[in-house]
C-alpha atoms as a PDB file:
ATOM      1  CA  UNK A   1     -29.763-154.434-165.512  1.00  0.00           C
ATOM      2  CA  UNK A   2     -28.440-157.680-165.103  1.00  0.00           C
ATOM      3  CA  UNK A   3     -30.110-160.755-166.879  1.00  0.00           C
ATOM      4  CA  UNK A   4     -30.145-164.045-164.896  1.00  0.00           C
ATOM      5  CA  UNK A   5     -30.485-167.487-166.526  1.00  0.00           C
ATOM      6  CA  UNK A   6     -30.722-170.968-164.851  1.00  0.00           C
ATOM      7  CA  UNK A   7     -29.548-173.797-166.578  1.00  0.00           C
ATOM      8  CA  UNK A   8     -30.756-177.099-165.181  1.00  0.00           C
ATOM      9  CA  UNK A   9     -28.775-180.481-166.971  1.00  0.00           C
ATOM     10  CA  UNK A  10     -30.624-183.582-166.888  1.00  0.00           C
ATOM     11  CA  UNK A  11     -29.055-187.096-166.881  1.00  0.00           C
ATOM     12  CA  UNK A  12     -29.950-187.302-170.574  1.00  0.00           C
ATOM     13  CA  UNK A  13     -27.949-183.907-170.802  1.00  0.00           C
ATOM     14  CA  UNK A  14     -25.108-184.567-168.484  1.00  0.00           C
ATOM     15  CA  UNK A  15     -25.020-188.176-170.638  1.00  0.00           C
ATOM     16  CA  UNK A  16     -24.157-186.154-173.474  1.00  0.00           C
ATOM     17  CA  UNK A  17     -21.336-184.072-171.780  1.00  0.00           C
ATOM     18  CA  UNK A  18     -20.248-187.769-170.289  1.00  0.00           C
ATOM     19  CA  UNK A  19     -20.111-188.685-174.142  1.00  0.00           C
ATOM     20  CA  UNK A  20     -17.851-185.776-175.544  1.00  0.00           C
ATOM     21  CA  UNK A  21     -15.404-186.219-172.797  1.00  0.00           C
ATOM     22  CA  UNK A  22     -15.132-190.020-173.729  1.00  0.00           C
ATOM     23  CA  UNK A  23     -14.589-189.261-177.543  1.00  0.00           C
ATOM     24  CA  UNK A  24     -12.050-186.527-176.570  1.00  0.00           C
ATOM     25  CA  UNK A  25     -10.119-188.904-174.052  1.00  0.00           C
ATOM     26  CA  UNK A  26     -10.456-191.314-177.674  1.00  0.00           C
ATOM     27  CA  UNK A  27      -8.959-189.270-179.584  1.00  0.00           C
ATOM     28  CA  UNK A  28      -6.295-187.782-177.077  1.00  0.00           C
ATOM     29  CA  UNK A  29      -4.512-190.656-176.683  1.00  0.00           C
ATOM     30  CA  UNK A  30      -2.022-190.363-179.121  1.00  0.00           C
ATOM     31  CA  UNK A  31      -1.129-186.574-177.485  1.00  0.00           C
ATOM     32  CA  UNK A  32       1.694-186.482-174.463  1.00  0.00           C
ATOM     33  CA  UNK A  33       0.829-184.901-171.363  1.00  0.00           C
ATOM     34  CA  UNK A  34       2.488-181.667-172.331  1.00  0.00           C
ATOM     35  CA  UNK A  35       0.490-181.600-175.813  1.00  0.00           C
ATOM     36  CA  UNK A  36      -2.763-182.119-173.636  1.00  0.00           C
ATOM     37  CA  UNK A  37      -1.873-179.680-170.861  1.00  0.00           C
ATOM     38  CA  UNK A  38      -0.259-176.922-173.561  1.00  0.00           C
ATOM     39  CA  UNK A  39      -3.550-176.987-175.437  1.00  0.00           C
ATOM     40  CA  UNK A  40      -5.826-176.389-171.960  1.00  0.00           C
ATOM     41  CA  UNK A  41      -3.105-173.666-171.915  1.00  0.00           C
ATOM     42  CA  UNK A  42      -4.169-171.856-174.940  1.00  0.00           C
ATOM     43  CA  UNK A  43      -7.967-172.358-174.114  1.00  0.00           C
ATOM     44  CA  UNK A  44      -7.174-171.056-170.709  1.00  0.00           C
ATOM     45  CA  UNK A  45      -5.462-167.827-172.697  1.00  0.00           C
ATOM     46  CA  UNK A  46      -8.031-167.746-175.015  1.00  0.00           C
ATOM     47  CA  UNK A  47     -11.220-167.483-172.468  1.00  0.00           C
ATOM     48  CA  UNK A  48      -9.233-164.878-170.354  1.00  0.00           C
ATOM     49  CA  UNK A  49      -9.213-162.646-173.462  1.00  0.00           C
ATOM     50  CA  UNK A  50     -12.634-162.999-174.233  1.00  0.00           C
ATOM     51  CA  UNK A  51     -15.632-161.010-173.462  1.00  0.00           C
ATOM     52  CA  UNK A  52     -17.251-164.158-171.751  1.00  0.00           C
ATOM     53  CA  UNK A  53     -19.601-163.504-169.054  1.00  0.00           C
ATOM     54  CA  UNK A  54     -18.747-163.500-165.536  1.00  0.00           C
ATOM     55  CA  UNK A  55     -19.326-167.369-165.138  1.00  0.00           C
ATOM     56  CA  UNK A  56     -17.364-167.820-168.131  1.00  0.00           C
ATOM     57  CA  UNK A  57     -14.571-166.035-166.416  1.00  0.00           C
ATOM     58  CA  UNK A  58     -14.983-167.302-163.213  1.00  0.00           C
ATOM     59  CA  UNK A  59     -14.103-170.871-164.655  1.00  0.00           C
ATOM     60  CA  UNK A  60     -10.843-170.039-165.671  1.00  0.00           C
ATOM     61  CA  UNK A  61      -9.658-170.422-162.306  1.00  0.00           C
ATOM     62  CA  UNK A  62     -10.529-173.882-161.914  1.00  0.00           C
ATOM     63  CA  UNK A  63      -8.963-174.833-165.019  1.00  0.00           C
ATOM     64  CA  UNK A  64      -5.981-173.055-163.733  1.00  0.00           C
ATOM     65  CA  UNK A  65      -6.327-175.587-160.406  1.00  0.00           C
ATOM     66  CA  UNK A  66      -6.431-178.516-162.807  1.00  0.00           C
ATOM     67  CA  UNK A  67      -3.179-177.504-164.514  1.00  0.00           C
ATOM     68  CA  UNK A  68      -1.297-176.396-162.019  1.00  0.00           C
ATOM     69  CA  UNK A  69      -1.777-179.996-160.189  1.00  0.00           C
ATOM     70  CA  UNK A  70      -0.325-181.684-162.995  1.00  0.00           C
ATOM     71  CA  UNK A  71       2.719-179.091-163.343  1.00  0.00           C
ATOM     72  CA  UNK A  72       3.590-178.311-159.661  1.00  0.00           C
ATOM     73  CA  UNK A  73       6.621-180.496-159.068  1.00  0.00           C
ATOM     74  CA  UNK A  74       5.986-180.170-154.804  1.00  0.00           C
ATOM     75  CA  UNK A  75       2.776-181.405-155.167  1.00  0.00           C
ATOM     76  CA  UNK A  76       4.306-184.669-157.050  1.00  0.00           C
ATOM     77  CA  UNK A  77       0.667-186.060-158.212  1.00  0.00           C
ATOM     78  CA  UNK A  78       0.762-189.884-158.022  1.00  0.00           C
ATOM     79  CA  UNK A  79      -0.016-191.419-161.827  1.00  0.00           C
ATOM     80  CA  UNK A  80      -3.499-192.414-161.247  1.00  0.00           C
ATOM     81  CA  UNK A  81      -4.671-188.885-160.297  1.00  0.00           C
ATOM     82  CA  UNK A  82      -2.298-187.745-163.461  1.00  0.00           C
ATOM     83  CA  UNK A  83      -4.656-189.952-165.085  1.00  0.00           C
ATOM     84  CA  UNK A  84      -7.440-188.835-163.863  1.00  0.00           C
ATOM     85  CA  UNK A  85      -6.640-184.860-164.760  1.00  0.00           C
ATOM     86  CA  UNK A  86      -5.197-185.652-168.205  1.00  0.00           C
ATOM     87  CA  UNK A  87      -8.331-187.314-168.760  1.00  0.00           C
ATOM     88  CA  UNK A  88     -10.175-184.395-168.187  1.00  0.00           C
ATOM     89  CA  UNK A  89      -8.198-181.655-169.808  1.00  0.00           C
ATOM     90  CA  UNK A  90      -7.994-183.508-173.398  1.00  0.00           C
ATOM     91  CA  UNK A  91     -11.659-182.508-173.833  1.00  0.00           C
ATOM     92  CA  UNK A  92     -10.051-179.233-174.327  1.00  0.00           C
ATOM     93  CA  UNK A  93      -8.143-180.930-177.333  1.00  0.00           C
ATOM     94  CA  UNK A  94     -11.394-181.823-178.932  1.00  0.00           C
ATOM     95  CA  UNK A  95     -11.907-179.296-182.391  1.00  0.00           C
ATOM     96  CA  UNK A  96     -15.667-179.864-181.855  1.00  0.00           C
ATOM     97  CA  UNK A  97     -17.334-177.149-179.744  1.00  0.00           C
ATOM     98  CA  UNK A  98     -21.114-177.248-179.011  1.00  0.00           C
ATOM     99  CA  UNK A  99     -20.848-173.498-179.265  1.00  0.00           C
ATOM    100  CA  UNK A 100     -18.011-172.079-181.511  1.00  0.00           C
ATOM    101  CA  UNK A 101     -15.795-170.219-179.271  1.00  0.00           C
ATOM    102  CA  UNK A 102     -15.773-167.411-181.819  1.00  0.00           C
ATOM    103  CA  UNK A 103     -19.760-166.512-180.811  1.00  0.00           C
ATOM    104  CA  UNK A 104     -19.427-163.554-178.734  1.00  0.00           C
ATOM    105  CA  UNK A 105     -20.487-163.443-174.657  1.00  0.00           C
ATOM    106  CA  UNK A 106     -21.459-166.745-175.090  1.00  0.00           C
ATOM    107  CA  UNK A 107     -18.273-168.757-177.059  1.00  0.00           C
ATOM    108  CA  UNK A 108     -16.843-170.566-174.233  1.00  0.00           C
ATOM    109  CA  UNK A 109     -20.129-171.346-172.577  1.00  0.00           C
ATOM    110  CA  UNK A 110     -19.699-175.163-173.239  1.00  0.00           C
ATOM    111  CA  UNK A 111     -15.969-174.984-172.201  1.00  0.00           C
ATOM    112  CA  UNK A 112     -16.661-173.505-168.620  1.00  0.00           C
ATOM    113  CA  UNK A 113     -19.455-176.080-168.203  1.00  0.00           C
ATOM    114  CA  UNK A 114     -17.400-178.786-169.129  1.00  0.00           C
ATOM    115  CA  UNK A 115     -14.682-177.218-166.641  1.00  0.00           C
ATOM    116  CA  UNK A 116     -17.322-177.229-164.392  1.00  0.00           C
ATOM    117  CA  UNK A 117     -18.397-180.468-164.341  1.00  0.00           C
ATOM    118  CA  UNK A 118     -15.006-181.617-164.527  1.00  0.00           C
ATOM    119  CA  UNK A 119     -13.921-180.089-161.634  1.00  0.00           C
ATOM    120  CA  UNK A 120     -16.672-181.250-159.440  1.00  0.00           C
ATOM    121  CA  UNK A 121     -15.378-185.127-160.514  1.00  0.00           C
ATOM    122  CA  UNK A 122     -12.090-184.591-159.470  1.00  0.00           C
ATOM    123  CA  UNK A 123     -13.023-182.304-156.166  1.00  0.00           C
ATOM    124  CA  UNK A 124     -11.161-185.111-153.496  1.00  0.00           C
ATOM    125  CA  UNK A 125      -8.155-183.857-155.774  1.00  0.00           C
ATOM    126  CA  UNK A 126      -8.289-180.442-156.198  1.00  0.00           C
ATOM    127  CA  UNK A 127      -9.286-180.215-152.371  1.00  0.00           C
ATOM    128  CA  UNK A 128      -6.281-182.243-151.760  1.00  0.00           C
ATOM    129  CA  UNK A 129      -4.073-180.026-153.685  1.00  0.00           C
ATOM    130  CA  UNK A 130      -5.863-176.441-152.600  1.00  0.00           C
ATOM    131  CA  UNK A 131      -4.638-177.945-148.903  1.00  0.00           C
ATOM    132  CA  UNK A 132      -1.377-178.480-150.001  1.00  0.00           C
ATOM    133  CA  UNK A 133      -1.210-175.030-151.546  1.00  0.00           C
ATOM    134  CA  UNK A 134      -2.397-173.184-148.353  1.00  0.00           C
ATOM    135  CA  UNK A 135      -0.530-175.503-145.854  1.00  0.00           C
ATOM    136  CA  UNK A 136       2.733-174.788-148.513  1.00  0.00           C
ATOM    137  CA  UNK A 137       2.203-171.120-148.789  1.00  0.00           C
ATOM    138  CA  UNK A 138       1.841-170.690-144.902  1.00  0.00           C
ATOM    139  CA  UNK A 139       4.558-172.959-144.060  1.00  0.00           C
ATOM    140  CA  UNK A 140       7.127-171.516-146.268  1.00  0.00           C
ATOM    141  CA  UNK A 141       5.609-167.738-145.011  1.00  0.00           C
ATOM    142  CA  UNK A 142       6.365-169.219-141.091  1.00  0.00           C
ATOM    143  CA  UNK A 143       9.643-170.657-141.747  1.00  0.00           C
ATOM    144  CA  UNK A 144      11.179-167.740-144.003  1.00  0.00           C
ATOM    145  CA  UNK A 145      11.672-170.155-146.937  1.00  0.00           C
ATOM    146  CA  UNK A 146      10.561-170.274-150.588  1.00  0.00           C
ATOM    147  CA  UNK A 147       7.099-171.663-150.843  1.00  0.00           C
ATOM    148  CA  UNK A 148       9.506-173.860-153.805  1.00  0.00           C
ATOM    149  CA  UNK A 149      11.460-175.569-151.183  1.00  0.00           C
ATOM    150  CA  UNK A 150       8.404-177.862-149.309  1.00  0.00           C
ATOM    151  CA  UNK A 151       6.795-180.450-151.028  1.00  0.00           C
ATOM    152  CA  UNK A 152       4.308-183.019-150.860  1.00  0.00           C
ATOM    153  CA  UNK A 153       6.596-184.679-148.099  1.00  0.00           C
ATOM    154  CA  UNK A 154       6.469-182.373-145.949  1.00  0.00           C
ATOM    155  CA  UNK A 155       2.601-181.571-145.979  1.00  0.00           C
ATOM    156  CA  UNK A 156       1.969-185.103-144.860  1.00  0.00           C
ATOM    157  CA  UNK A 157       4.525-185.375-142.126  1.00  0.00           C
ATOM    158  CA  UNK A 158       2.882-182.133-140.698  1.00  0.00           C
ATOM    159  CA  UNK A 159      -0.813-183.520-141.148  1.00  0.00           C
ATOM    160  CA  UNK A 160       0.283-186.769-139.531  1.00  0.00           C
ATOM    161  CA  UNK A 161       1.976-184.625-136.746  1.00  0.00           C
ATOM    162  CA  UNK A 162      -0.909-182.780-136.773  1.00  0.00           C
ATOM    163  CA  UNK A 163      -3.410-186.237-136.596  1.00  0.00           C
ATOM    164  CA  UNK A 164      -1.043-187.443-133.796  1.00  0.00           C
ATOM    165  CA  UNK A 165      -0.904-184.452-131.046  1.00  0.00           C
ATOM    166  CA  UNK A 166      -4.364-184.256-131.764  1.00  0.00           C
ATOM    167  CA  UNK A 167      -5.060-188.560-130.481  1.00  0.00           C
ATOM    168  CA  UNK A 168      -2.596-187.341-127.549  1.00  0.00           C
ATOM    169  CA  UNK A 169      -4.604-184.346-126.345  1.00  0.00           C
ATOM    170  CA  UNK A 170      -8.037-186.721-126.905  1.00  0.00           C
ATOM    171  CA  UNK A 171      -6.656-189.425-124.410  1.00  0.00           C
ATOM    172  CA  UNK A 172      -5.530-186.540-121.928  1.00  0.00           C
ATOM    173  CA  UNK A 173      -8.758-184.832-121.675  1.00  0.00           C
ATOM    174  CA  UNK A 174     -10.482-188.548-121.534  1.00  0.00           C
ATOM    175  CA  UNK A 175      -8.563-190.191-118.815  1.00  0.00           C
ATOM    176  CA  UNK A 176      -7.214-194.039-120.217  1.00  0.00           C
ATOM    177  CA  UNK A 177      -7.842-196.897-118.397  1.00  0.00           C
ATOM    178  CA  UNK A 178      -4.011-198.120-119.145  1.00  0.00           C
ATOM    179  CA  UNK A 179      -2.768-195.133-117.515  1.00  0.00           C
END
């Protein structure tokens, strides 16, 4: 029978988890983006391996998301959001676990919290990105192409298409006073 356990954070909690990602942004500095991303790599390997429980496991994904952004060339993420995801994948550079990974069921309980949290601070982003992954993957479906050969370009000259017949039908079905 399944066991079910609520964690609630408090701001004195979540202060702390504000705190390790600082000192691991500290002492990530002096790491390149590919050092930083190949390390959330090997934690990302590591965690699918394990025998972590279910929400362990279902965090993986989202630190796939946060990886993928930074190495999908379509997608072409401006430097400040770069920034921004670098920032939070060199906590996964940081030696110093809460909870040794090694513990069994339970190793990579701190990681997928700390994926957790991290993910809901960059949300605008990886909603951003999870639209230009379905609009890319449809597109490419519609048009016969490789999913490889549209890019961030041409996700915003469809949504601004998109935005644009959408004005047009408004003032249609409104009447305009300038006819």
């Amino acid at each position: 029978m399944p066991l079910r356990i609520t964690l609630d954070f408090s701001d004195k909690d979540l202060a702390y988890f504000q705190r390790l990602a600082d000192e691991a942004i500290k002492t990530s500095q002096s790491q390149s983006a590919g050092e930083i991303i190949a390390n959330a790599k090997a934690l990302l390997n590591k965690m699918s391996a394990s025998d972590g429980s279910d929400y362990i496991q279902g965090r993986i994904g989202q630190l796939k998301i946060l990886i993928d952004m930074l190495e999908d060339a379509g997608w072409g993420m401006q430097e400040v959001g770069q920034g921004r995801v670098l920032a939070a994948l060199s906590y996964f550079n940081n030696p110093k676990d809460i909870i040794p990974d090694d513990v069994p069921v339970l190793g990579y309980l701190d990681d997928a919290i700390m994926i957790e949290l991290l993910t809901r601070e960059l949300r605008p982003e990886v909603d951003a990105y999870q639209d230009f992954v379905n609009y890319r993957n449809a597109e490419a479906k519609r048009r016969g192409l490789d999913p490889d050969q549209l890019d961030r370009a041409d996700f915003l000259e469809a949504r601004e298409q998109a935005l644009l017949a959408r004005m047009r039908r408004r003032r249609r079905a409104g009447g305009s006073l300038f006819g």
